[in-house]
Protein backbone atom coordinates (compact mmCIF):
# COMPACT_ATOMS: atom_id res chain seq x y z
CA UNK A 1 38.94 -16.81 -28.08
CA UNK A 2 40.33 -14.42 -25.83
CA UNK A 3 39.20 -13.57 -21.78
CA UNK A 4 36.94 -10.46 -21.17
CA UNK A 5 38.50 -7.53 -20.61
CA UNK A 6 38.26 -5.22 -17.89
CA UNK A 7 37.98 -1.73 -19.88
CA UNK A 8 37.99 0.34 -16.43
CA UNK A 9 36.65 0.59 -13.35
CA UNK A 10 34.83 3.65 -11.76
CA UNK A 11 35.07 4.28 -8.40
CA UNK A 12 34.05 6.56 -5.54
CA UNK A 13 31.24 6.85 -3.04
CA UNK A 14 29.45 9.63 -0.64
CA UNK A 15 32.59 11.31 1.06
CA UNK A 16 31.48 10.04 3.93
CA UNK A 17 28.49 11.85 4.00
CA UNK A 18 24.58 10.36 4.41
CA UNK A 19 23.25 10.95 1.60
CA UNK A 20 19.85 9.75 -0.12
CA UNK A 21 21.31 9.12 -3.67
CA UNK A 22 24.49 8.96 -5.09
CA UNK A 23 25.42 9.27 -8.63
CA UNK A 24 27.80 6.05 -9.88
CA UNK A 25 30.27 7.47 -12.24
CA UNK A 26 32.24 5.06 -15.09
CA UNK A 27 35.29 5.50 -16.15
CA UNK A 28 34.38 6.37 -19.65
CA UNK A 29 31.28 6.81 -21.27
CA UNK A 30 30.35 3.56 -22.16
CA UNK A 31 30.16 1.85 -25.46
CA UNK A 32 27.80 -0.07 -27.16
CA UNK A 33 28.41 -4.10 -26.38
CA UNK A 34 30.58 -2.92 -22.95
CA UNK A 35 29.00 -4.84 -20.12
CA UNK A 36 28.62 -2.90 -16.83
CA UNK A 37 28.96 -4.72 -13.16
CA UNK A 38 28.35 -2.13 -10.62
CA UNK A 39 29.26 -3.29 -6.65
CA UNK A 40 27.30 -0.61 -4.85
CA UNK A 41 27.51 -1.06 -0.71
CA UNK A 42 25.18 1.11 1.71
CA UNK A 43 25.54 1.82 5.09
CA UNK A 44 22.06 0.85 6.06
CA UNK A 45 18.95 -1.68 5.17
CA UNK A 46 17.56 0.89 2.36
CA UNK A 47 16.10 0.06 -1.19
CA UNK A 48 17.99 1.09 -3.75
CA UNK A 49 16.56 2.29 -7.00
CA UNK A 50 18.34 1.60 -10.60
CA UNK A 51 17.28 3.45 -13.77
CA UNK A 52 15.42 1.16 -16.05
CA UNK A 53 18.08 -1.69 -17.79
CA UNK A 54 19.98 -2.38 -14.78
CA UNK A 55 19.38 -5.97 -13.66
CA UNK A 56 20.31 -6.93 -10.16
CA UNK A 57 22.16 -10.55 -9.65
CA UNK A 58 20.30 -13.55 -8.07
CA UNK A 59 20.20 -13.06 -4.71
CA UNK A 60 20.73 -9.22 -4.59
CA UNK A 61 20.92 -7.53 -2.70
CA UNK A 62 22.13 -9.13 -0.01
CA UNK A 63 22.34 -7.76 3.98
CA UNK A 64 24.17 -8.49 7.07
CA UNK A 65 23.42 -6.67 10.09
CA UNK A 66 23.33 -3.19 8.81
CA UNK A 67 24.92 -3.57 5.68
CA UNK A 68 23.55 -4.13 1.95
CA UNK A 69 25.14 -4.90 -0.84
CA UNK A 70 23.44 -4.19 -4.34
CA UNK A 71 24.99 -5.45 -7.21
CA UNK A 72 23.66 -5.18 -11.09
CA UNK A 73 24.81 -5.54 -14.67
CA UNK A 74 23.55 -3.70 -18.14
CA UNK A 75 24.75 -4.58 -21.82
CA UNK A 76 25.20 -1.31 -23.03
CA UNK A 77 23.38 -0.43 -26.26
CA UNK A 78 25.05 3.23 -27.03
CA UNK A 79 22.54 5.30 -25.30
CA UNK A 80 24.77 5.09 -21.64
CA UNK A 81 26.28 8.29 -20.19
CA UNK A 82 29.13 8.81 -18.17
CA UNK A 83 27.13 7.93 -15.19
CA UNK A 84 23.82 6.92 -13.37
CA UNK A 85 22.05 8.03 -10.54
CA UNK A 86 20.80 5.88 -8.17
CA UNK A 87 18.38 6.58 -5.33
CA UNK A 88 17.49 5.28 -1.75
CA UNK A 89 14.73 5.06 0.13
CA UNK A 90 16.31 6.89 3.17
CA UNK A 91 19.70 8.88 4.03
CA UNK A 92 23.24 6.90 4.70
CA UNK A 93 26.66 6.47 3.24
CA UNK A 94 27.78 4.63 0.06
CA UNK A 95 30.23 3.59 -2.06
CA UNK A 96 30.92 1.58 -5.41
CA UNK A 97 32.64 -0.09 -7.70
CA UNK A 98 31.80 0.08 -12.00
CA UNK A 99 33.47 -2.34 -13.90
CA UNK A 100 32.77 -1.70 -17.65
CA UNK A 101 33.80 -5.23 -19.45
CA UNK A 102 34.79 -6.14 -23.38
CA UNK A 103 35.32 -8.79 -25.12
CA UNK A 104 32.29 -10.93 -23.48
CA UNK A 105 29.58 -13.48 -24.24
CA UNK A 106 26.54 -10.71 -24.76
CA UNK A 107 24.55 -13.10 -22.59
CA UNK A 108 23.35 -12.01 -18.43
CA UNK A 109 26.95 -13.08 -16.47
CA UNK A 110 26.25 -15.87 -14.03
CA UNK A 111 25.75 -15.12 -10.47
CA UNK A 112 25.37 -17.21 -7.32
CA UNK A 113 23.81 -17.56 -4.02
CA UNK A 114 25.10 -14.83 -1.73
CA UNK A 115 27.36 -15.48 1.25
CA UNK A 116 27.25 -13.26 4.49
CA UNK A 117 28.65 -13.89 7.98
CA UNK A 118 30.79 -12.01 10.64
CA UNK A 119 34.30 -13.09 10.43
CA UNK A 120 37.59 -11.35 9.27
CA UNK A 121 37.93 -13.86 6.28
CA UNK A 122 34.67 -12.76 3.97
CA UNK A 123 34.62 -16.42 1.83
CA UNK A 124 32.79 -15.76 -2.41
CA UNK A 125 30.82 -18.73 -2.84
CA UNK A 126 30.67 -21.03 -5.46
CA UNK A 127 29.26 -19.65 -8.94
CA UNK A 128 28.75 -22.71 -11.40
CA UNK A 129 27.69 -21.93 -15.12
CA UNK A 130 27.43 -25.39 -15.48
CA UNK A 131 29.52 -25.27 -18.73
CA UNK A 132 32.92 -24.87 -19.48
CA UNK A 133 34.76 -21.57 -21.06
CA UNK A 134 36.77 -19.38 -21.55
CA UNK A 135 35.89 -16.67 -18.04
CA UNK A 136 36.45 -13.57 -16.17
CA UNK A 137 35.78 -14.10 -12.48
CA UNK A 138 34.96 -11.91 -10.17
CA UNK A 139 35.26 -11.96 -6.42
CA UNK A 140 33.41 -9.34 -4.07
CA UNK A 141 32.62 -8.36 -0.10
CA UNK A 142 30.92 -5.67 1.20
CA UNK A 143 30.98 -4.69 4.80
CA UNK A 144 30.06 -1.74 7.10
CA UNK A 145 32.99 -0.52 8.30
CA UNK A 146 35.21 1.87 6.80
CA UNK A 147 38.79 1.50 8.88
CA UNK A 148 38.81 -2.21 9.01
CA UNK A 149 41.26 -2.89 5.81
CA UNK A 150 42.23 -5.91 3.71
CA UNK A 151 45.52 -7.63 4.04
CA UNK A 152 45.45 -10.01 1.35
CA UNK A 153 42.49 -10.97 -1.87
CA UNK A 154 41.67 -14.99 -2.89
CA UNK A 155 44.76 -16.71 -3.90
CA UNK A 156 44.88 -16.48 -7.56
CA UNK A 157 43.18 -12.96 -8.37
CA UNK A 158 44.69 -9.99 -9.17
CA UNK A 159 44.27 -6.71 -9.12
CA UNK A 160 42.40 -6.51 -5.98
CA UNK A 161 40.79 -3.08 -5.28
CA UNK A 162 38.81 -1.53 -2.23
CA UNK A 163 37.03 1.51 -1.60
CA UNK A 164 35.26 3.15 1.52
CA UNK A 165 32.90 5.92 2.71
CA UNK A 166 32.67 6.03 6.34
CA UNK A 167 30.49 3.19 7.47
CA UNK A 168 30.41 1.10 3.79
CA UNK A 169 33.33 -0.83 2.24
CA UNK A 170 33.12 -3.01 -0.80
CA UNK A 171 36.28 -4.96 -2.16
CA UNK A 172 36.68 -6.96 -5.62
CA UNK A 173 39.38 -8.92 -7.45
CA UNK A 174 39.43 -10.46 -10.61
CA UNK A 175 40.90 -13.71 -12.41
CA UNK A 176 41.35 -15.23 -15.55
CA UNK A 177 39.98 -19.07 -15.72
CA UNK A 178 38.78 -21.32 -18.43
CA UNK A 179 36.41 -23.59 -16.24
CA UNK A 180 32.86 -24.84 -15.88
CA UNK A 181 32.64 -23.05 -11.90
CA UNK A 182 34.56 -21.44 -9.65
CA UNK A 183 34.81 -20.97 -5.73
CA UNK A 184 37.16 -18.40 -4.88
CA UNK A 185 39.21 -18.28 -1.94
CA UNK A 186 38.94 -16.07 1.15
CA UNK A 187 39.82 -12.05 1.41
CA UNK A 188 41.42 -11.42 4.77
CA UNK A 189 40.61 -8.76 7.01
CA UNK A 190 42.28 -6.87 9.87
CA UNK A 191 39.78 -7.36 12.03
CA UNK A 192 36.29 -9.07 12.50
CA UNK A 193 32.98 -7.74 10.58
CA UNK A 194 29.66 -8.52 9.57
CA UNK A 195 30.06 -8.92 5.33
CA UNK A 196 28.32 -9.94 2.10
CA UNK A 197 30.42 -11.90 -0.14
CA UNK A 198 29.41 -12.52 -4.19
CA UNK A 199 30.88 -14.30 -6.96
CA UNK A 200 30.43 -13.82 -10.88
CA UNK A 201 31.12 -15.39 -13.91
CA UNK A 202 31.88 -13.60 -17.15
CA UNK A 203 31.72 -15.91 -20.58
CA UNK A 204 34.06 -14.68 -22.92
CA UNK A 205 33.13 -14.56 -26.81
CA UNK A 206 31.23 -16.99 -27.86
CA UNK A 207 31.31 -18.80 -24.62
CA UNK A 208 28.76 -19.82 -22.45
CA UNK A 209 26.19 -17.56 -20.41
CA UNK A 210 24.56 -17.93 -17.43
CA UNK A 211 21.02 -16.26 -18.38
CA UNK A 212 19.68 -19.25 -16.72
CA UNK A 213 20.86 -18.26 -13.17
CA UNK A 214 19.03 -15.37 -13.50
CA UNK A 215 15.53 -16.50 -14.98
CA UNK A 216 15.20 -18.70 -11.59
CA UNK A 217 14.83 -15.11 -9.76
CA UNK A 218 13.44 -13.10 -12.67
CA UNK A 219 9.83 -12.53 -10.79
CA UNK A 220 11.25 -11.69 -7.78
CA UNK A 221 13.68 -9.13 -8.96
CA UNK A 222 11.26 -7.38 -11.52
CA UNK A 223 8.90 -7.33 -8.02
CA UNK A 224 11.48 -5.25 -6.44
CA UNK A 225 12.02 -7.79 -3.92
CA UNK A 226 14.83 -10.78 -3.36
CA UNK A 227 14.01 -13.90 -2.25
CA UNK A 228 12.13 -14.00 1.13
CA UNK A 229 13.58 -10.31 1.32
CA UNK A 230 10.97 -7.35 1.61
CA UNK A 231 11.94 -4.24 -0.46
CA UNK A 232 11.92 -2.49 2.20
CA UNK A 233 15.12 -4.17 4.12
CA UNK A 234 17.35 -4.49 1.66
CA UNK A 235 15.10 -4.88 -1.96
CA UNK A 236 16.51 -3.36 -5.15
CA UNK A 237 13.44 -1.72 -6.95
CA UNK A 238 14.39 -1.30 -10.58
CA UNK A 239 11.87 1.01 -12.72
């Protein structure tokens, strides 16, 4: 077997504008199998609305203070454009992050419990699969603050990226592991902020999934609401 790929990764985000949707562009127009991750931080505690076939993480979103990050996936199935538009239930700025993904399992990515405190050292938690393979991790924060800047990404990962629209900042890095869980380490910051930190697994072919992660919040999620979370501070309503 071989790791996932990262394809590309589209990024951008509201020009520092409030705005009350945003459209999330790709790189390319996806293909059929490609598996989309989209990192999507607002400046704000509003609902964010998906087109129908995104599925938002356990957990997700995820606030602290006035930040919330939203973060989905989608197996593609050929019928993707270059991009999405996604809505919000009031006016603020946003940006993102769209990793389109090859080479994986087919089955839902494995998430974790979301992290979030105010320090200048945003910490991914542990994501555990439970079963050893062949994996693309992922390691993300999202804060709201635009100048505050990273100095350094988890030791091990690679190609750390960050992007920013005025009051929202989301950061990710990646890395190669053949393991049964992961905990990465710690991004650094210049300077203290409330943040939102996530972790993902990504089995490669014919590796293991993590579609049981995600049934424990299935009714939640289709409800438009996270865990002891209304919609309305922070819920993800997909249609």
């Amino acid at each position: 077997m071989a790791f996932p790929t990262v394809a590309g990764v589209g990024r951008g985000g509201s020009a520092n504008l409030a705005v009350d949707n945003i459209d999330i562009v790709f790189d390319a127009v996806p293909d059929s199998g490609d598996l989309l991750v989209i990192l999507l931080g607002v400046d704000g505690l509003l609902t964010a609305t998906f087109p129908d076939g995104y599925t938002a993480f356990p957990g997700m979103p995820e606030v602290s203070s006035t930040f919330t990050l939203n973060m989905v996936y989608r197996v593609c199935d050929g019928s993707e454009a270059a991009s999405i538009n996604v809505t919000f239930s009031g006016s603020d700025q946003a940006t993102y992050q769209a990793y389109r993904i090859t080479g994986h399992a087919g089955t839902a990515p494995t998430g974790c419990t979301p992290a979030a405190a105010a320090t200048d050292s945003p910490d991914p938690p542990l994501c555990d699969p439970g079963s050893s393979a062949e994996r693309l991790w992922l390691a993300v924060f999202g804060l709201n603050n635009s100048v505050i800047t990273v100095s350094s990404y988890p030791s091990n990962y690679t190609n750390g990226i960050t992007d920013a629209s005025s009051g929202a900042r989301v950061g990710s890095a990646r890395r190669e592991l053949e393991a049964s869980s992961e905990d990465p380490g710690v991004f650094t910051l210049s300077a203290s902020q409330s943040w939102v930190s996530y972790t993902v697994g990504i089995a490669a072919t014919g590796g293991g999934g993590g579609g049981e992660v995600f049934l424990e919040n299935r009714h939640g999620i289709e409800q438009g609401i996270k865990p002891q979370t209304a919609a309305g501070i922070g819920g993800v309503l997909i249609e």
